[in-house]
Protein backbone atom coordinates (compact mmCIF):
# COMPACT_ATOMS: atom_id res chain seq x y z
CA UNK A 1 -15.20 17.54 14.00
CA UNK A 2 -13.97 14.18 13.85
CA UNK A 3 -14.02 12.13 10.08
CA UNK A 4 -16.99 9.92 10.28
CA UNK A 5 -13.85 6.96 9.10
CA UNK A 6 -11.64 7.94 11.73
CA UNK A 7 -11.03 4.83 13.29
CA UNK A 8 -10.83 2.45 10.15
CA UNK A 9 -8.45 5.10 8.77
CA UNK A 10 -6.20 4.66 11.71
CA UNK A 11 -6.44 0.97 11.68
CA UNK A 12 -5.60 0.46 8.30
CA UNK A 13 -2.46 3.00 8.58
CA UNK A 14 -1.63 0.90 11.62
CA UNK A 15 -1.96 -2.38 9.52
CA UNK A 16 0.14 -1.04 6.50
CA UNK A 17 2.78 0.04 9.05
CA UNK A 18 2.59 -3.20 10.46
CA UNK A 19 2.84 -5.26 7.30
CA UNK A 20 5.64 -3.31 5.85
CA UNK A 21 7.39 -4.44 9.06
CA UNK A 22 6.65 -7.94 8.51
CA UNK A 23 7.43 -7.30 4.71
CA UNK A 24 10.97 -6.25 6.08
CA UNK A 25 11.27 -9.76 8.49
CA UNK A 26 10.13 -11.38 5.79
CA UNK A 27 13.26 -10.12 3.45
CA UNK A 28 15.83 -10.06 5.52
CA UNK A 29 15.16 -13.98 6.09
CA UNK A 30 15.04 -14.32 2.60
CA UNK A 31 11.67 -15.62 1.89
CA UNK A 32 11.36 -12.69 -1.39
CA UNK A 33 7.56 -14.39 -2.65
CA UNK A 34 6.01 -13.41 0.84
CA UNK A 35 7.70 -9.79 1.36
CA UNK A 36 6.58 -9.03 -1.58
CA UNK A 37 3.35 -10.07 -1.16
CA UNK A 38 3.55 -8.11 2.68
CA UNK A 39 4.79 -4.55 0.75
CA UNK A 40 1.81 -4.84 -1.59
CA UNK A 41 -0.62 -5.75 1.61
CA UNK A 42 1.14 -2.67 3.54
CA UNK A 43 0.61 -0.08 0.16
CA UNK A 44 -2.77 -1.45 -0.28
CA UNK A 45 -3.94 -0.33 3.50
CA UNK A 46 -2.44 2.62 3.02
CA UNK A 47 -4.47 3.19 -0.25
CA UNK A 48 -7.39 2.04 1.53
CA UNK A 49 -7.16 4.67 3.86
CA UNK A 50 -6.57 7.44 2.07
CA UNK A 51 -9.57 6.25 -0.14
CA UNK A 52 -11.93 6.12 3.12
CA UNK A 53 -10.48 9.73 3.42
CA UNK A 54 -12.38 10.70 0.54
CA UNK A 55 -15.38 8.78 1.32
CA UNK A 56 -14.99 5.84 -0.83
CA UNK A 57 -14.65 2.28 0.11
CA UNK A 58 -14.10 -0.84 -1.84
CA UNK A 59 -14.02 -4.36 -1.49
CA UNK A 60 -12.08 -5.27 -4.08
CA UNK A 61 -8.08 -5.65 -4.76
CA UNK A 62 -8.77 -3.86 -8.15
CA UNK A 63 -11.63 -1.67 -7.23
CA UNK A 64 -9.00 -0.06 -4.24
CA UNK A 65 -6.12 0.33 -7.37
CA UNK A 66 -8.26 1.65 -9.81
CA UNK A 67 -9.98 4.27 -7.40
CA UNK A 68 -6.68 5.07 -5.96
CA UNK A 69 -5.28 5.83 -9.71
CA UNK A 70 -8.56 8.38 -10.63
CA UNK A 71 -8.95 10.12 -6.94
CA UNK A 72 -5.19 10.49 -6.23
CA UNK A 73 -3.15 9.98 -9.29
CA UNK A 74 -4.79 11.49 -12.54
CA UNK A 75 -5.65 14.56 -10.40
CA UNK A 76 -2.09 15.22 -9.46
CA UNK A 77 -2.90 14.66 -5.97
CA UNK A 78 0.10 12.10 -6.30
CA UNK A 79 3.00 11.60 -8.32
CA UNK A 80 2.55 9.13 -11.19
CA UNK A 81 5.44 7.20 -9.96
CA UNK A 82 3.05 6.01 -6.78
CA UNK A 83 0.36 4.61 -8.71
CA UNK A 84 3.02 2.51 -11.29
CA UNK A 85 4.37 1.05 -8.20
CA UNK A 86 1.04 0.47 -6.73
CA UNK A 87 0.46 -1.55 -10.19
CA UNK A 88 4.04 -3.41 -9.82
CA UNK A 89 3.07 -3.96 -6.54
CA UNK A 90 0.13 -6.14 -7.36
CA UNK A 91 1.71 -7.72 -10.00
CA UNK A 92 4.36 -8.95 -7.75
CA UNK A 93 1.60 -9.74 -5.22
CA UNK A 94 0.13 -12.47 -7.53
CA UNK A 95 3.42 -14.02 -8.48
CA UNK A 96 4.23 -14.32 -4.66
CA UNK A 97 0.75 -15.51 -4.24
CA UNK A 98 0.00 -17.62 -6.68
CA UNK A 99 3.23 -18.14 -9.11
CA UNK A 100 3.43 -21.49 -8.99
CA UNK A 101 6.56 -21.86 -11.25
CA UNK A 102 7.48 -18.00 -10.92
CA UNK A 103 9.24 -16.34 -8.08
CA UNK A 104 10.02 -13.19 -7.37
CA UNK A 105 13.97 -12.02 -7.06
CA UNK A 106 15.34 -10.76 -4.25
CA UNK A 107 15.69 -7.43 -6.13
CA UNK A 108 12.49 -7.15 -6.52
CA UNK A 109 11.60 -7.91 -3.08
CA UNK A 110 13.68 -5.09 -1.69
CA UNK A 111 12.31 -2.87 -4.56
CA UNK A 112 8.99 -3.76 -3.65
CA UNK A 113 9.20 -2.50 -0.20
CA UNK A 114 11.01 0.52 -0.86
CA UNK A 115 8.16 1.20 -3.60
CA UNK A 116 5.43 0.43 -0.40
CA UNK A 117 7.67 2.54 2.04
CA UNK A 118 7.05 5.69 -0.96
CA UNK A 119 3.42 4.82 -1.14
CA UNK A 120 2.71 4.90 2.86
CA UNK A 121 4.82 8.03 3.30
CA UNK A 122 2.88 9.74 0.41
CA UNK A 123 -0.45 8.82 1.74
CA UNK A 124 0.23 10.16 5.29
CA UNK A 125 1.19 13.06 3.55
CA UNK A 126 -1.77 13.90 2.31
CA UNK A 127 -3.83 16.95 3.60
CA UNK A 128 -6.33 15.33 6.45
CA UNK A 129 -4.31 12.42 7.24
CA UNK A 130 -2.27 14.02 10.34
CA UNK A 131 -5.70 14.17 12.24
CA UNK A 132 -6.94 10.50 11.28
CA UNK A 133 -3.52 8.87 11.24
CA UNK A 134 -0.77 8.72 13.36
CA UNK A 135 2.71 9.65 11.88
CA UNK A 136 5.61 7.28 12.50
């Protein structure tokens, strides 16, 4: 039996692979606000996914991070280390958003990604998401 969120599962796996892509462009031509802002898009389908997994769906930045912390993270489903950088990541999201003055470092650009990279791997991981996703 298929899971009733099959398709929007795969889409949004598709969309964070996608992103992290453009997150990579995006760093490699040295514009650090917007790849960081793509590696928090790419972890934040990725969370979204797993999330529709489990049945829950949000439309909110915050209601996706805070669900993602209580269903995956404080069970032990996923290491702690995931859900901080989901946190940095959306940080960093609002100062390459919306920073005005602020920019984010090349440093933490690359870090950024690599932290979104850990996030999408762990979430494919998960038990269920071989059948609704498709592994790079």
């Amino acid at each position: 039996m298929s899971h009733p969120h099959a398709d929007e599962i795969h889409a949004n796996l598709e969309r964070a692979a996608e992103t992290l892509e453009a997150a990579r462009l995006l760093l490699d031509k040295g514009f650090y606000d917007s790849a960081a802002s793509r590696a928090y898009y790419a972890a934040f389908y990725a969370a979204t996914a797993a999330l529709l997994h489990e049945g829950e769906a949000f439309k909110s930045h915050s209601g996706v991070v805070g669900a993602f912390h209580r269903v995956f993270v404080r069970t032990g489903r996923l290491d702690a280390e995931h859900g901080k950088a989901l946190n940095r990541l959306f940080e960093l999201r609002g100062i390459g958003d919306y920073g005005e003055l602020l920019h984010v470092p090349e440093g933490e650009a690359t870090q950024a990604i690599q932290d979104a990279e850990g996030i999408i791997a762990q979430v494919r991981s998960l038990p269920g998401q071989e059948s609704t996703g498709r592994k790079e």
